[in-house]
C-alpha atoms as a PDB file:
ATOM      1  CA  UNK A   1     -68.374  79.600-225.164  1.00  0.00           C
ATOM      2  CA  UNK A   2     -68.074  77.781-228.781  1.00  0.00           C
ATOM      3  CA  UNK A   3     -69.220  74.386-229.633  1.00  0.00           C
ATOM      4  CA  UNK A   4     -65.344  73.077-229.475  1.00  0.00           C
ATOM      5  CA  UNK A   5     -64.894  74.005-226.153  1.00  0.00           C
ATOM      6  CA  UNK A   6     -68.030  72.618-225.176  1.00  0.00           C
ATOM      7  CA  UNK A   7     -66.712  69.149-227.048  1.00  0.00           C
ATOM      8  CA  UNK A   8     -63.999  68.999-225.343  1.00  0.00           C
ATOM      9  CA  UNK A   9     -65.359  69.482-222.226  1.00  0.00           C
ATOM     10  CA  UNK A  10     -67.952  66.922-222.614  1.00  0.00           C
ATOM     11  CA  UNK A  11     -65.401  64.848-223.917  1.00  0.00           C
ATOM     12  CA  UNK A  12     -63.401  65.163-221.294  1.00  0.00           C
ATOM     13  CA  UNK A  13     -65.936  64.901-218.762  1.00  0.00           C
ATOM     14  CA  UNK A  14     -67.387  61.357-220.199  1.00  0.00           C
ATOM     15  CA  UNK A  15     -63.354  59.726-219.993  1.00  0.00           C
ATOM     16  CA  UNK A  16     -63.023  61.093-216.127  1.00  0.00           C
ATOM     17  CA  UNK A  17     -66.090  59.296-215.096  1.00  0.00           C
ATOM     18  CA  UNK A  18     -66.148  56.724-217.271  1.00  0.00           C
ATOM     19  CA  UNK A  19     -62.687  56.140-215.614  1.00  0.00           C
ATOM     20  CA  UNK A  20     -64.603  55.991-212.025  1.00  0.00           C
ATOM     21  CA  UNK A  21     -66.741  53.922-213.243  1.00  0.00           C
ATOM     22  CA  UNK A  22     -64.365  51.416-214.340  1.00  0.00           C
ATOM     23  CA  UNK A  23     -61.862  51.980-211.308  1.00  0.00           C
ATOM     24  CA  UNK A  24     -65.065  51.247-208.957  1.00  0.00           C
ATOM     25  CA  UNK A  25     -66.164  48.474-211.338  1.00  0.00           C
ATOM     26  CA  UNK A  26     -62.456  46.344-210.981  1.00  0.00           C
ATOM     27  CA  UNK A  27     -62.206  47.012-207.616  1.00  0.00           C
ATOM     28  CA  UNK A  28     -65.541  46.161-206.457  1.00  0.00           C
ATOM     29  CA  UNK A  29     -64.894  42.726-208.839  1.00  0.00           C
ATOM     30  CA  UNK A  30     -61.427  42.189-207.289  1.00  0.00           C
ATOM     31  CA  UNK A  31     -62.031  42.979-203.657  1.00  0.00           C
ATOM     32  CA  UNK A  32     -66.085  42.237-202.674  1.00  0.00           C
ATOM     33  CA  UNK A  33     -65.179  41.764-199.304  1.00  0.00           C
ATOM     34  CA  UNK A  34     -62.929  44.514-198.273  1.00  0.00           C
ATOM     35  CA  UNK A  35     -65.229  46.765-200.133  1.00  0.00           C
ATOM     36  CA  UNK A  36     -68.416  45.246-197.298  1.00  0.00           C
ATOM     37  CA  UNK A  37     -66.011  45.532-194.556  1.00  0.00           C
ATOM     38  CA  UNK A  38     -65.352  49.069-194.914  1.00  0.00           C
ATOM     39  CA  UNK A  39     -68.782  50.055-195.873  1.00  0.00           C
ATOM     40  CA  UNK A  40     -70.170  47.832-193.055  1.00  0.00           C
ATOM     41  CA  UNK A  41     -67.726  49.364-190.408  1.00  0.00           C
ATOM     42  CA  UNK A  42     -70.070  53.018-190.712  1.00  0.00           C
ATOM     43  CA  UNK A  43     -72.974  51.561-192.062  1.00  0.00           C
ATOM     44  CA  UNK A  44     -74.631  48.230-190.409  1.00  0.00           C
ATOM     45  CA  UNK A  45     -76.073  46.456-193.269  1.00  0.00           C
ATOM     46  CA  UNK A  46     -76.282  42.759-194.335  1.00  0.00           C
ATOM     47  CA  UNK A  47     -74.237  41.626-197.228  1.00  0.00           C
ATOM     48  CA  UNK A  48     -76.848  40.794-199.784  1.00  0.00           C
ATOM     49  CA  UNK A  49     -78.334  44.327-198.911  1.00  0.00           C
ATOM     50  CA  UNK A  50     -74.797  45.916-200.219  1.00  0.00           C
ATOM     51  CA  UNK A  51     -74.792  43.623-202.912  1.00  0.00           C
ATOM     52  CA  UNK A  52     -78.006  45.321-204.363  1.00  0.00           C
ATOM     53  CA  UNK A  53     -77.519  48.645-203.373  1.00  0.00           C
ATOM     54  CA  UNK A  54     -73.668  48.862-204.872  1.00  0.00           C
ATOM     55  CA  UNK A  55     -74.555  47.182-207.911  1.00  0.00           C
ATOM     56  CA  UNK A  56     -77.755  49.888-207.883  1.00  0.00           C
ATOM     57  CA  UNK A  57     -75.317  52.725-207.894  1.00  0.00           C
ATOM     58  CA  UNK A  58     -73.071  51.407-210.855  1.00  0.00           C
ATOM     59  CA  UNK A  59     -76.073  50.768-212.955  1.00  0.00           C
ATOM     60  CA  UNK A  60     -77.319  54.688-211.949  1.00  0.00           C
ATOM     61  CA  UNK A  61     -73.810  56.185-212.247  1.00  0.00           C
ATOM     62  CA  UNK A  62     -73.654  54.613-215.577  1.00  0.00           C
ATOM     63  CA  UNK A  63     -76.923  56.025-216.747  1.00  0.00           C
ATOM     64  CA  UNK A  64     -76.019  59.595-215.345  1.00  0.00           C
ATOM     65  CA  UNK A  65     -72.516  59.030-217.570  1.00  0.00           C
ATOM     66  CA  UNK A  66     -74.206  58.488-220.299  1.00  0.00           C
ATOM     67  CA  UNK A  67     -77.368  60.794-220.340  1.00  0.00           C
ATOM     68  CA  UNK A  68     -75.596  63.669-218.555  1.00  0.00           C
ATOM     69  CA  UNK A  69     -71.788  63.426-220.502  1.00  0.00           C
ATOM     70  CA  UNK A  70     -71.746  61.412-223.363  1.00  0.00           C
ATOM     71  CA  UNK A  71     -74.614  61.736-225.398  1.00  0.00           C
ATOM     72  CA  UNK A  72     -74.191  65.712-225.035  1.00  0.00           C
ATOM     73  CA  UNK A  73     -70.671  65.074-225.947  1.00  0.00           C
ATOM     74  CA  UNK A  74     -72.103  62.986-229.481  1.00  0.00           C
ATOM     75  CA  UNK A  75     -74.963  65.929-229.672  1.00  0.00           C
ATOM     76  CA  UNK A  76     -71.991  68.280-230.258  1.00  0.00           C
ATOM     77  CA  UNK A  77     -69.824  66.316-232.275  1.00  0.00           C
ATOM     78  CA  UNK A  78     -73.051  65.742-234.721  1.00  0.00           C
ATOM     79  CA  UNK A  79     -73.672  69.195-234.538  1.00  0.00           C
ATOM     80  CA  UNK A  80     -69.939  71.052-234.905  1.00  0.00           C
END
């Protein structure tokens, strides 16, 4: 495998989940409440609980993006 496949991959790999993270982002700003009503249905958990915990897993997701996709990705664009 060459460095521009590995760029691309990484490349592509940072817009798909950067894309998740936005499309969970909006929806999560758009629609709180139907968001804790589904989650609640499987899950009983008090509001302010899935308040923390959902914003806890954008702020991880968005760390994993970063250290796992695009820095990697900027690594191999320095490099090639």
């Amino acid at each position: 495998m060459d460095i521009q496949t590995l760029t691309e991959f990484f490349m592509i790999c940072t817009l798909i989940n950067s894309g998740f993270l936005l499309l969970w982002s909006i929806i999560y700003k758009l629609m709180p409440d139907v968001v804790y009503r589904l989650q609640s249905m499987w899950f009983p958990i008090s509001r302010e609980t899935f308040d923390i915990s959902f914003y806890a897993f954008l702020a991880m997701f968005k760390i994993f993006v970063i250290v796992f996709c695009f820095v990697p990705w900027m690594a191999l664009l320095i490099m090639g």
